[in-house]
N, C-alpha and C. Protein backbone atom coordinates (compact mmCIF):
# COMPACT_ATOMS: atom_id res chain seq x y z
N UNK A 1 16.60 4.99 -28.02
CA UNK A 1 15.59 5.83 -27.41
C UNK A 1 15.40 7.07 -28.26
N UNK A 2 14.22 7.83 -28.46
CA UNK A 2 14.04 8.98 -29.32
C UNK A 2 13.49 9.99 -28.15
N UNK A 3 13.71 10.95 -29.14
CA UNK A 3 13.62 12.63 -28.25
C UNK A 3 12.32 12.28 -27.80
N UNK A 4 11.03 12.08 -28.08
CA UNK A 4 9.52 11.96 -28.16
C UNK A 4 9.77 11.17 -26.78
N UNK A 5 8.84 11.78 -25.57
CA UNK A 5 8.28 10.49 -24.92
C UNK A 5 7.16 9.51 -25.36
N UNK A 6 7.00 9.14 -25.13
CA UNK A 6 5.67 8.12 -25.45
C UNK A 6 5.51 7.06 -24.68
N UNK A 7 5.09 7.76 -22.69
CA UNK A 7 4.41 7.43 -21.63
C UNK A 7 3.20 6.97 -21.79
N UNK A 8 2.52 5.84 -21.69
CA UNK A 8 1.07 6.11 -21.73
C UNK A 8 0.74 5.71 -20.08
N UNK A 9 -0.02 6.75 -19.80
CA UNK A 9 -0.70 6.63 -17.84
C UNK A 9 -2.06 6.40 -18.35
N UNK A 10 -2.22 4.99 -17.30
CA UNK A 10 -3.42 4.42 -17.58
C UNK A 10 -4.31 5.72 -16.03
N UNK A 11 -5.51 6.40 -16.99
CA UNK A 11 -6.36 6.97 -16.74
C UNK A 11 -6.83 6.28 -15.17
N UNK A 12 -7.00 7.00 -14.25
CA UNK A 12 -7.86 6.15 -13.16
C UNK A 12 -7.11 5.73 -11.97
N UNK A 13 -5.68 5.26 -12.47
CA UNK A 13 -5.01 4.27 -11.82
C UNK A 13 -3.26 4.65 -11.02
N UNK A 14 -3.45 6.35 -10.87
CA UNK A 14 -2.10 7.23 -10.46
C UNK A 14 -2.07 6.60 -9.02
N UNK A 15 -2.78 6.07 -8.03
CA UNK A 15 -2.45 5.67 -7.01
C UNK A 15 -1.85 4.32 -7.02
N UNK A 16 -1.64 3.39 -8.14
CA UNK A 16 -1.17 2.56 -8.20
C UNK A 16 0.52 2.84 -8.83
N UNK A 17 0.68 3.85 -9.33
CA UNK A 17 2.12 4.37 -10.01
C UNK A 17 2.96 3.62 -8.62
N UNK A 18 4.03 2.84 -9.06
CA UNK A 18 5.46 2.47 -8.00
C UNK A 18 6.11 2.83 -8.32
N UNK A 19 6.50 3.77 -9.59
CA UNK A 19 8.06 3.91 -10.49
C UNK A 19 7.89 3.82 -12.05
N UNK A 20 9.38 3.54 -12.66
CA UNK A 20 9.51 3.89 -13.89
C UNK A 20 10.08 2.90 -14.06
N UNK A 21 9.75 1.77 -14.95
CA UNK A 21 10.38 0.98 -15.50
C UNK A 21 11.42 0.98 -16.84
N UNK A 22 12.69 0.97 -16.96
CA UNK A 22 13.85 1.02 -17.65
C UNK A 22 13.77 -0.72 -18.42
N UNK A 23 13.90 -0.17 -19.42
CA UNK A 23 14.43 -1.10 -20.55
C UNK A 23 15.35 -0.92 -21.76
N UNK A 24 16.37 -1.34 -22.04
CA UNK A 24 17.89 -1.53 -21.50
C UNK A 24 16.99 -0.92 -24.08
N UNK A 25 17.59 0.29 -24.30
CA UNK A 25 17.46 0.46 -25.86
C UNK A 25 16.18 0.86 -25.82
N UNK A 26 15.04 1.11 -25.23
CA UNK A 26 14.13 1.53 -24.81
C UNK A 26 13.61 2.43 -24.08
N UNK A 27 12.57 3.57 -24.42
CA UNK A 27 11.85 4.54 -23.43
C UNK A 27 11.62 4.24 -22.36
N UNK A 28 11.71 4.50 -21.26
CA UNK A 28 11.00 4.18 -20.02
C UNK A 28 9.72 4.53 -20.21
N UNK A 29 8.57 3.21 -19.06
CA UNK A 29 7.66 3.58 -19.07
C UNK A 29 7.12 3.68 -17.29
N UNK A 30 5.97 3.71 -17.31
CA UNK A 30 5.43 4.13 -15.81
C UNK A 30 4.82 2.13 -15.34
N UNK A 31 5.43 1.97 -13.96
CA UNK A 31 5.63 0.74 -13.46
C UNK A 31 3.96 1.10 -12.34
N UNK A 32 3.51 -0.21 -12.81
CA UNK A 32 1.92 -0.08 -12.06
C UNK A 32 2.15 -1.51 -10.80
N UNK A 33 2.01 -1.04 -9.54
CA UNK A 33 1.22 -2.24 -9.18
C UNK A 33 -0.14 -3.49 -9.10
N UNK A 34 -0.19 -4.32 -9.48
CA UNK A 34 -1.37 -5.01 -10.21
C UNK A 34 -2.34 -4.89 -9.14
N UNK A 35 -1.59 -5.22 -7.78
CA UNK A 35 -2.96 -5.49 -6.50
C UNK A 35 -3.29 -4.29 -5.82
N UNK A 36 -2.79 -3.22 -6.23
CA UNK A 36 -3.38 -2.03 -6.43
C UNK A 36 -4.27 -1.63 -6.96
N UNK A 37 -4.08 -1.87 -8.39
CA UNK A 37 -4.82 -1.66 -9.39
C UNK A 37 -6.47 -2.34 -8.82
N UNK A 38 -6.16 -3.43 -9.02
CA UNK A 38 -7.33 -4.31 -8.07
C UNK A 38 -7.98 -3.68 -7.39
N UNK A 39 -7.16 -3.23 -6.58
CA UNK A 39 -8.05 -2.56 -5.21
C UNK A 39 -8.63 -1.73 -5.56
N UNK A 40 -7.91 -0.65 -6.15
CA UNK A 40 -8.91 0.51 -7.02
C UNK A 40 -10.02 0.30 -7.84
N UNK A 41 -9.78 -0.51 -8.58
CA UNK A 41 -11.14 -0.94 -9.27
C UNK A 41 -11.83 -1.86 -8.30
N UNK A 42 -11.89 -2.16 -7.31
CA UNK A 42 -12.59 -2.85 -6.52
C UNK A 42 -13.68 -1.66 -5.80
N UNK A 43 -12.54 -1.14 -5.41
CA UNK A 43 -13.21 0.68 -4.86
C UNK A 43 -14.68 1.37 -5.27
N UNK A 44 -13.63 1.26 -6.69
CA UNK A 44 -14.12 2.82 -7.69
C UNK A 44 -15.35 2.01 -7.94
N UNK A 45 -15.29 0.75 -8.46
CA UNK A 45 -17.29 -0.13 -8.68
C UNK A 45 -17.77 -0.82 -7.99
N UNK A 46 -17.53 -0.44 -6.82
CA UNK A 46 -17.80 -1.78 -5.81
C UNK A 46 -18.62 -3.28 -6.15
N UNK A 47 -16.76 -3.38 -6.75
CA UNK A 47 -16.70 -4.79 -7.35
C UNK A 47 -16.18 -6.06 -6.18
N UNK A 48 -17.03 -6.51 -5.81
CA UNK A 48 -15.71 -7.54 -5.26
C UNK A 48 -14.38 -7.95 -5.92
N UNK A 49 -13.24 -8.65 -5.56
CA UNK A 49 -12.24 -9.16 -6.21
C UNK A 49 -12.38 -9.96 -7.12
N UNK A 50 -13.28 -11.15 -7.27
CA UNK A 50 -13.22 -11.92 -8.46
C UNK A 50 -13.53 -11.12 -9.85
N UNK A 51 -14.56 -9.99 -9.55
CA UNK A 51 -15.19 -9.39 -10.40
C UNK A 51 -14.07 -8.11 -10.85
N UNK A 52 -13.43 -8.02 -10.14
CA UNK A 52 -12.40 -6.58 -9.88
C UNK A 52 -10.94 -7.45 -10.99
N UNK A 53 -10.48 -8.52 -10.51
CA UNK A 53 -10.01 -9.30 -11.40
C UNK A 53 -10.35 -10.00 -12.73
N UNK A 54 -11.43 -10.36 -12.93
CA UNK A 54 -11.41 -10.92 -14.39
C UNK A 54 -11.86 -9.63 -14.96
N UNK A 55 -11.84 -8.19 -14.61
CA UNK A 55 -12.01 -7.06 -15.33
C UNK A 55 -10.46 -6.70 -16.06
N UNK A 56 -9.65 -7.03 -14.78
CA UNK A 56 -8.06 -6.02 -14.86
C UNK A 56 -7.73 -7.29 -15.93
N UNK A 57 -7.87 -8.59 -15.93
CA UNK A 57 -7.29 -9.31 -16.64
C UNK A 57 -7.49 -9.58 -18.57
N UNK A 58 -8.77 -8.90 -18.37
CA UNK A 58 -9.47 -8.74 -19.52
C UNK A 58 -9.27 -7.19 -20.22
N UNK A 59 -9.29 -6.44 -19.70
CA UNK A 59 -9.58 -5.11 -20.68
C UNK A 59 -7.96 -4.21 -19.87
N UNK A 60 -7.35 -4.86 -19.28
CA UNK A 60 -6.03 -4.13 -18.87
C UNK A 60 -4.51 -4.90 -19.11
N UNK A 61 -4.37 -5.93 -18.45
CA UNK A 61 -3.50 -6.47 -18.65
C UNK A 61 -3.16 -7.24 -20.23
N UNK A 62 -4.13 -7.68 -20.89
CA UNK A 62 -3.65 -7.79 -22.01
C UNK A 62 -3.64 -6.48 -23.35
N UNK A 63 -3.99 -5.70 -22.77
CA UNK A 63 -4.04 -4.27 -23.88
C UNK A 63 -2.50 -3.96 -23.99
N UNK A 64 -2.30 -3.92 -25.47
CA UNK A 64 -1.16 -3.49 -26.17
C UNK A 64 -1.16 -2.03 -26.07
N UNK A 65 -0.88 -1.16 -26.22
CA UNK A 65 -0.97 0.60 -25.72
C UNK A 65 0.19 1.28 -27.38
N UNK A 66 1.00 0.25 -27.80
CA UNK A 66 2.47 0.61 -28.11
C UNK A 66 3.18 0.70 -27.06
N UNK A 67 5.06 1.21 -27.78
CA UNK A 67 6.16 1.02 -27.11
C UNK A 67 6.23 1.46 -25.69
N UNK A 68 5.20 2.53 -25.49
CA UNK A 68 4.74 3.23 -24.16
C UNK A 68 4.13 2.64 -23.36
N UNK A 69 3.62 1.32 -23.52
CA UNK A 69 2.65 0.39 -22.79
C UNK A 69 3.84 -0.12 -21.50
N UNK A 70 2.19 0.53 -20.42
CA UNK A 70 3.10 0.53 -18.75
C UNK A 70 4.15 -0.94 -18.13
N UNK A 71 4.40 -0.96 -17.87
CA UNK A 71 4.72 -2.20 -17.25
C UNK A 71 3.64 -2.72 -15.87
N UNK A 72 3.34 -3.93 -15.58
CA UNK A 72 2.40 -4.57 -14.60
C UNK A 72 3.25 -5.38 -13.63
N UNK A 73 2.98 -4.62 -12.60
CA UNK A 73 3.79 -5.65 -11.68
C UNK A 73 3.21 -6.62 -10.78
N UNK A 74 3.49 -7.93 -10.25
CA UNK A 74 3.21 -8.16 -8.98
C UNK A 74 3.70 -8.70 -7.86
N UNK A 75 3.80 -7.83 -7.39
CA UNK A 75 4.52 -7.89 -6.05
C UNK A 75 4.66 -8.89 -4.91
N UNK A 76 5.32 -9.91 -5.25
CA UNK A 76 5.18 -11.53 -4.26
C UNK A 76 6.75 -11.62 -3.24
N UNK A 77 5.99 -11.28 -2.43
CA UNK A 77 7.88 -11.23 -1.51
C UNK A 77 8.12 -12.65 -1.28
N UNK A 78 7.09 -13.69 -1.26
CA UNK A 78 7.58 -15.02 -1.31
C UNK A 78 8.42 -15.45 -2.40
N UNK A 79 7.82 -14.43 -3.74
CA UNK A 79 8.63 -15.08 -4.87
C UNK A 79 9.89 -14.52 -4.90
N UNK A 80 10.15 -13.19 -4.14
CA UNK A 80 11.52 -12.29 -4.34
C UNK A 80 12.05 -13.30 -3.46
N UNK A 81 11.47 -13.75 -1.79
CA UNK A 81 12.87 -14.32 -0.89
C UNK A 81 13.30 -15.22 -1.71
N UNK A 82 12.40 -16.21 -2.41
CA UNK A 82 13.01 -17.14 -3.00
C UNK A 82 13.72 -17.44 -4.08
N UNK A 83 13.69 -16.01 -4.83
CA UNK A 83 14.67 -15.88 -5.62
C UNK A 83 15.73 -15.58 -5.23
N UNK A 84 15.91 -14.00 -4.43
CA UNK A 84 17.28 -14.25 -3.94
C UNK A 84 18.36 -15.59 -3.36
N UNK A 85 17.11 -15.84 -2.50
CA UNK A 85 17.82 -17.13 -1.71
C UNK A 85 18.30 -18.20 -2.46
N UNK A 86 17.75 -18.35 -4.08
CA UNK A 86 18.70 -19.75 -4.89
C UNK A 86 19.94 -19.16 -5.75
N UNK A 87 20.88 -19.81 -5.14
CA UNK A 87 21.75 -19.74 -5.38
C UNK A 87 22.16 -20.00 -7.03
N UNK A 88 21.18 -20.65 -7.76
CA UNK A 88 21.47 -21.01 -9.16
C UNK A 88 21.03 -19.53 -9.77
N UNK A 89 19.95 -18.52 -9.36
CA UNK A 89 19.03 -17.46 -10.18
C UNK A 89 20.26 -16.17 -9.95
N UNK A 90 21.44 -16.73 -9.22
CA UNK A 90 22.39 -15.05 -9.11
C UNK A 90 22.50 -14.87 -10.06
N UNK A 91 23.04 -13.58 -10.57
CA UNK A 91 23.60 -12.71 -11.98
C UNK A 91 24.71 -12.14 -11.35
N UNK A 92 26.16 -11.70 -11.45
CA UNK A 92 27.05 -10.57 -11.17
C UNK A 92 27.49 -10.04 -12.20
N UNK A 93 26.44 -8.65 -11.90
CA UNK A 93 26.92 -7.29 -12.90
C UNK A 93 28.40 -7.32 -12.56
N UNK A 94 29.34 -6.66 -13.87
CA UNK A 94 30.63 -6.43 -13.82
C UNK A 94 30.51 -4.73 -13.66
């Protein structure tokens, strides 16, 4: 990690901020929710969703930023129960 931050906050999109994503020899960067994001740009152009989506998927989610580039999340509690719940996906930190 170096003295320099090098955060990049995507312009527009502070109501979608959830946190700070840590990577393990790496700067932290700022952790976005995706169906947030969505929503906001659904908002802000009154876009419907299909239109609100093949926007975020096109000119957001694949943009490189550098080492500062946010992290994208999406948030599926079906996919979390079911991860916790298999017994093959555990890890135990020491």
């Amino acid at each position: 990690m170096s003295d320099e931050v090098n955060v990049v906050r995507l312009v527009g999109f502070d109501d979608a901020i959830i946190g700070m994503a840590a990577r393990k020899g790496q700067d932290d960067v700022l952790a976005y929710d995706v169906q947030k994001m969505i929503n906001i740009l659904m908002n802000d152009n009154e876009w419907d969703e299909d239109e609100a989506i093949e926007y975020f998927y096109y000119n957001i989610y694949d943009a490189w930023m550098g080492d500062g580039t946010p992290v994208l999340i999406t948030v599926n509690n079906k996919v979390i129960e079911d991860y916790i719940n298999d017994q093959n996906a555990s890890v135990q930190l020491h």
